[in-house]
N, C-alpha and C. Protein backbone atom coordinates (compact mmCIF):
# COMPACT_ATOMS: atom_id res chain seq x y z
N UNK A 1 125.13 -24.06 18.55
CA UNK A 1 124.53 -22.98 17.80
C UNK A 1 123.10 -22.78 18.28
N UNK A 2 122.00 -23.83 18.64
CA UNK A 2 121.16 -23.66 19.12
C UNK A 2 119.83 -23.06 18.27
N UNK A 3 118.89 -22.44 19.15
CA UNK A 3 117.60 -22.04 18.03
C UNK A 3 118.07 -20.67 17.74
N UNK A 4 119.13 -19.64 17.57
CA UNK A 4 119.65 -18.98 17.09
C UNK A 4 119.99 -19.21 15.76
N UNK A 5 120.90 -19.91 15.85
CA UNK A 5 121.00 -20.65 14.43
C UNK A 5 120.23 -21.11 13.30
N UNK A 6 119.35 -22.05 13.93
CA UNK A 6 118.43 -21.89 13.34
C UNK A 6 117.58 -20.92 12.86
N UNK A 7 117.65 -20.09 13.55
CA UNK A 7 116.88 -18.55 12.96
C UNK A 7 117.72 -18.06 11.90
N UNK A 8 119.05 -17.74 12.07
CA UNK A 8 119.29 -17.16 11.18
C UNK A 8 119.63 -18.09 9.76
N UNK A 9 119.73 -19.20 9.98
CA UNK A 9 119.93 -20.07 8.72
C UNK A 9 118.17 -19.97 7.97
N UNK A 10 117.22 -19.94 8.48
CA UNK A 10 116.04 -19.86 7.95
C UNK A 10 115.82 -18.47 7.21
N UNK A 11 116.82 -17.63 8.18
CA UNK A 11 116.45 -15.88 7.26
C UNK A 11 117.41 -16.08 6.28
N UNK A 12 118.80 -16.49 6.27
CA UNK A 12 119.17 -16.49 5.17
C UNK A 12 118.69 -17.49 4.06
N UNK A 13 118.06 -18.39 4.23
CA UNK A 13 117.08 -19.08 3.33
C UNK A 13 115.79 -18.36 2.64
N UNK A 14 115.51 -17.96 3.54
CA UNK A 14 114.17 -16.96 2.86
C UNK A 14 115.20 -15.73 2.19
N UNK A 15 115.73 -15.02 2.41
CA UNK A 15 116.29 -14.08 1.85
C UNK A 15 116.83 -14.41 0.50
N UNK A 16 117.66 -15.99 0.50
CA UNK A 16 117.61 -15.99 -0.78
C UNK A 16 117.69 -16.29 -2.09
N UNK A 17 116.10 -16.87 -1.27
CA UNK A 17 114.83 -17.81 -2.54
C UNK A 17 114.21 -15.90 -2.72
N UNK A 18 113.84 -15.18 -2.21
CA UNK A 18 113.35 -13.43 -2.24
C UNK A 18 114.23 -12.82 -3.35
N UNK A 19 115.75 -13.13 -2.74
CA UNK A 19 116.60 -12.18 -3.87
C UNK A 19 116.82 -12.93 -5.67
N UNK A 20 116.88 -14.61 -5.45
CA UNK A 20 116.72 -14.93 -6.33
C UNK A 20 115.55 -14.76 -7.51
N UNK A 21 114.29 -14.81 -6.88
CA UNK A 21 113.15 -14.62 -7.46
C UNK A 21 112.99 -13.20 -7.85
N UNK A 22 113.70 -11.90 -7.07
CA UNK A 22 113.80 -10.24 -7.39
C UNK A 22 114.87 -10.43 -8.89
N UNK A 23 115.62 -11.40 -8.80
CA UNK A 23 116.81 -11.17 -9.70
C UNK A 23 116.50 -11.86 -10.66
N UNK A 24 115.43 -12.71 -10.83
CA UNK A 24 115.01 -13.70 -11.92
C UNK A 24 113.65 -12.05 -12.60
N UNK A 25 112.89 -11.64 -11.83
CA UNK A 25 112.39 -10.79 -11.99
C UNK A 25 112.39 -9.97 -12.91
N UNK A 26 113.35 -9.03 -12.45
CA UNK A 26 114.51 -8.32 -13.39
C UNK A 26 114.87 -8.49 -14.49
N UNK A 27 115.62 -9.70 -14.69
CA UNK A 27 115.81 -10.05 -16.09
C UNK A 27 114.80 -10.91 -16.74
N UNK A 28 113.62 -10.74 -15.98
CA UNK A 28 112.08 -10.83 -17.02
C UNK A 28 112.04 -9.79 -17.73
N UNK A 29 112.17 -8.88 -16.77
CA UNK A 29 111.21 -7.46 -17.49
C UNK A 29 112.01 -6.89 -18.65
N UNK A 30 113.43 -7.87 -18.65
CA UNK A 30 114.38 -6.68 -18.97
C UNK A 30 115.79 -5.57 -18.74
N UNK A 31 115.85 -5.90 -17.59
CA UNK A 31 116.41 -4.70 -17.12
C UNK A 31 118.20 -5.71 -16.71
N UNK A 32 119.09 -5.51 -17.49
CA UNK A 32 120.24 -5.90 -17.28
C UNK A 32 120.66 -5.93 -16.12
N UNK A 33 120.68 -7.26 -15.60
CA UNK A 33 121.37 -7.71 -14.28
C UNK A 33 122.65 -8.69 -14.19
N UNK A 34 123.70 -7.79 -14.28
CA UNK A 34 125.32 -8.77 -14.70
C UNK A 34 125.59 -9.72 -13.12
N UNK A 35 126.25 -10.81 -13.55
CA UNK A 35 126.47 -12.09 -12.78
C UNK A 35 127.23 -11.06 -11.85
N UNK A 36 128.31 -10.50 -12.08
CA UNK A 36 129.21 -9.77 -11.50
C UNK A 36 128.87 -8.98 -10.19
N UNK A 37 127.40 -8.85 -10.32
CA UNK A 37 126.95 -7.82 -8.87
C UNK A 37 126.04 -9.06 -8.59
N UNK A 38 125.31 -9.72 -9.21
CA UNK A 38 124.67 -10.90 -8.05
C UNK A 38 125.68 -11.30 -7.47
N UNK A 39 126.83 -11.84 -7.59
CA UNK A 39 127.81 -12.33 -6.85
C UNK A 39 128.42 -11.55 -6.04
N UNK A 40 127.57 -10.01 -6.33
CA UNK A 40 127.93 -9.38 -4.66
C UNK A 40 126.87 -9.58 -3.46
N UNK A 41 125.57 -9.97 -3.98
CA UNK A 41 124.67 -9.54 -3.12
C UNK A 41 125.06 -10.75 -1.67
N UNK A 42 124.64 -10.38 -0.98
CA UNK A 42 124.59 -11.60 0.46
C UNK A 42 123.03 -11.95 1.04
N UNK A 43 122.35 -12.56 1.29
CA UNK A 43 121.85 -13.08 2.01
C UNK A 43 121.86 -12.68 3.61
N UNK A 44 122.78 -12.42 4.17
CA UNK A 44 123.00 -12.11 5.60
C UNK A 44 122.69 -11.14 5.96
N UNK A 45 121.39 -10.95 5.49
CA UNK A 45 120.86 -9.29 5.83
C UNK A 45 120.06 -9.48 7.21
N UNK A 46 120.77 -8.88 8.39
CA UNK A 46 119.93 -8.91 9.71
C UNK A 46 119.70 -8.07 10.55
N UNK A 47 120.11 -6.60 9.64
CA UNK A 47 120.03 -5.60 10.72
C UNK A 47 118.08 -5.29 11.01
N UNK A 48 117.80 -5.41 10.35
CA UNK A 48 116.40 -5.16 10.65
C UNK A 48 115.47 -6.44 11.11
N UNK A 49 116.08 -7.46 11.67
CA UNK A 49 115.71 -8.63 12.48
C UNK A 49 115.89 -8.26 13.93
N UNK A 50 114.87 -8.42 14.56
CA UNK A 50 114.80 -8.67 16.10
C UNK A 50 115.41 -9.67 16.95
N UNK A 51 116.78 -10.00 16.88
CA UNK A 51 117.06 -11.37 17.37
C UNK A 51 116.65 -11.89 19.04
N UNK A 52 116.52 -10.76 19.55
CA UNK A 52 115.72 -10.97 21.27
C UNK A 52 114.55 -10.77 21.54
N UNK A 53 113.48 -10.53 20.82
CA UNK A 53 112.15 -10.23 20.43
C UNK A 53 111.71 -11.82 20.77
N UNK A 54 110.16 -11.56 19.99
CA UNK A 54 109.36 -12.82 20.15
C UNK A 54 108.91 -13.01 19.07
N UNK A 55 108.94 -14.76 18.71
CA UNK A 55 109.05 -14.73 17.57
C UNK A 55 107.32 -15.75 17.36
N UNK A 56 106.81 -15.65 15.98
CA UNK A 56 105.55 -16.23 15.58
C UNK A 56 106.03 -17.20 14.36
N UNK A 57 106.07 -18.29 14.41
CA UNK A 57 106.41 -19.32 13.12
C UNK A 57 105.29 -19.67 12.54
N UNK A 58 104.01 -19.24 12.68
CA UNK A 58 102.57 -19.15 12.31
C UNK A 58 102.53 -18.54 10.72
N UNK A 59 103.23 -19.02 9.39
CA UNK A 59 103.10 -18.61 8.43
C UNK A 59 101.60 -18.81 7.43
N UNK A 60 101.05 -17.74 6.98
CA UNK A 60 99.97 -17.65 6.44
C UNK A 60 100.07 -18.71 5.32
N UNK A 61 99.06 -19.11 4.53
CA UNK A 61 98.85 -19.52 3.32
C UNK A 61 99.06 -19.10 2.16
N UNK A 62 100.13 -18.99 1.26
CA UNK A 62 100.68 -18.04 0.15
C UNK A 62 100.38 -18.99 -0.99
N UNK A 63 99.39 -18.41 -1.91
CA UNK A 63 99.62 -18.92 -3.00
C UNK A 63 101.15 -19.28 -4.26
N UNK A 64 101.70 -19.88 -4.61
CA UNK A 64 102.49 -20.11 -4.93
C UNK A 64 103.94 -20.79 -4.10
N UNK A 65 103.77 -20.40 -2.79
CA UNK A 65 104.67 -20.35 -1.69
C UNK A 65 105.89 -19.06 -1.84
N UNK A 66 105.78 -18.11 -2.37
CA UNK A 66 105.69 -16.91 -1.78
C UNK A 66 105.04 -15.97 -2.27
N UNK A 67 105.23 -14.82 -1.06
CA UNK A 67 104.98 -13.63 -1.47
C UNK A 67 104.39 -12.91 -2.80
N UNK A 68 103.95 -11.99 -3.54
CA UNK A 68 104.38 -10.92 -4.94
C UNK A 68 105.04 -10.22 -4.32
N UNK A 69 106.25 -10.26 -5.93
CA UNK A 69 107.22 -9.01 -5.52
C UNK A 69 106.13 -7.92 -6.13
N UNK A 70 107.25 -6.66 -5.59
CA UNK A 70 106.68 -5.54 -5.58
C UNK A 70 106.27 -5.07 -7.46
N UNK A 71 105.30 -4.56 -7.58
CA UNK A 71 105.08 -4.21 -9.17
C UNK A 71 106.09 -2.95 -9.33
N UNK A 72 107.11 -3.25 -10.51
CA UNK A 72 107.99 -2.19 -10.93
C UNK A 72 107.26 -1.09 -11.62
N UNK A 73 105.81 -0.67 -11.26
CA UNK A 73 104.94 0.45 -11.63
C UNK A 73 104.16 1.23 -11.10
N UNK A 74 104.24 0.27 -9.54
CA UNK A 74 104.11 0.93 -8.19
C UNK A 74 104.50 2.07 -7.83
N UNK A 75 103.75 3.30 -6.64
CA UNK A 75 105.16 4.15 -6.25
C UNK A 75 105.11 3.77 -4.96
N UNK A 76 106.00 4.55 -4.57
CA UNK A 76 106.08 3.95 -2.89
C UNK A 76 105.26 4.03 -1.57
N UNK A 77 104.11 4.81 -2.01
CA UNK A 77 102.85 5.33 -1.73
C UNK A 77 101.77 4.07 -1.87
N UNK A 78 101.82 3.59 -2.65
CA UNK A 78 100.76 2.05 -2.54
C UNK A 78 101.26 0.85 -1.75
């Protein structure tokens, strides 16, 4: 499998500690999220990954260890 593999086992890892934390999110604020469609979502999201590109493993300093999700009061303009 090689450092391929490894790449993509790391994106589907980050993807989803991201979707978990969007979906824990959600049913903070409120907003009904049934087991029935998390158990659709996948992780194996790679169309918008560069797999022959060049890659930087140089990750910044994140408070918390990740990211903020996006504010559900945002528009798509900020």
């Amino acid at each position: 499998m090689g450092a391929l593999g490894l790449v993509i086992n790391a994106l589907v890892l980050f993807h989803t500690r991201y979707m978990d934390a969007a979906v824990t999110q959600l049913r903070s604020d409120g907003f009904e999220v049934r087991d029935e469609d998390v158990a659709r979502l996948s992780p194996f999201v790679r169309h918008h990954i560069n797999v022959l590109g060049r890659y930087s493993f140089q990750l910044p300093e994140l408070p918390g260890g990740l990211r903020p999700l996006r504010d559900k009061h945002a528009t798509d303009d900020d």
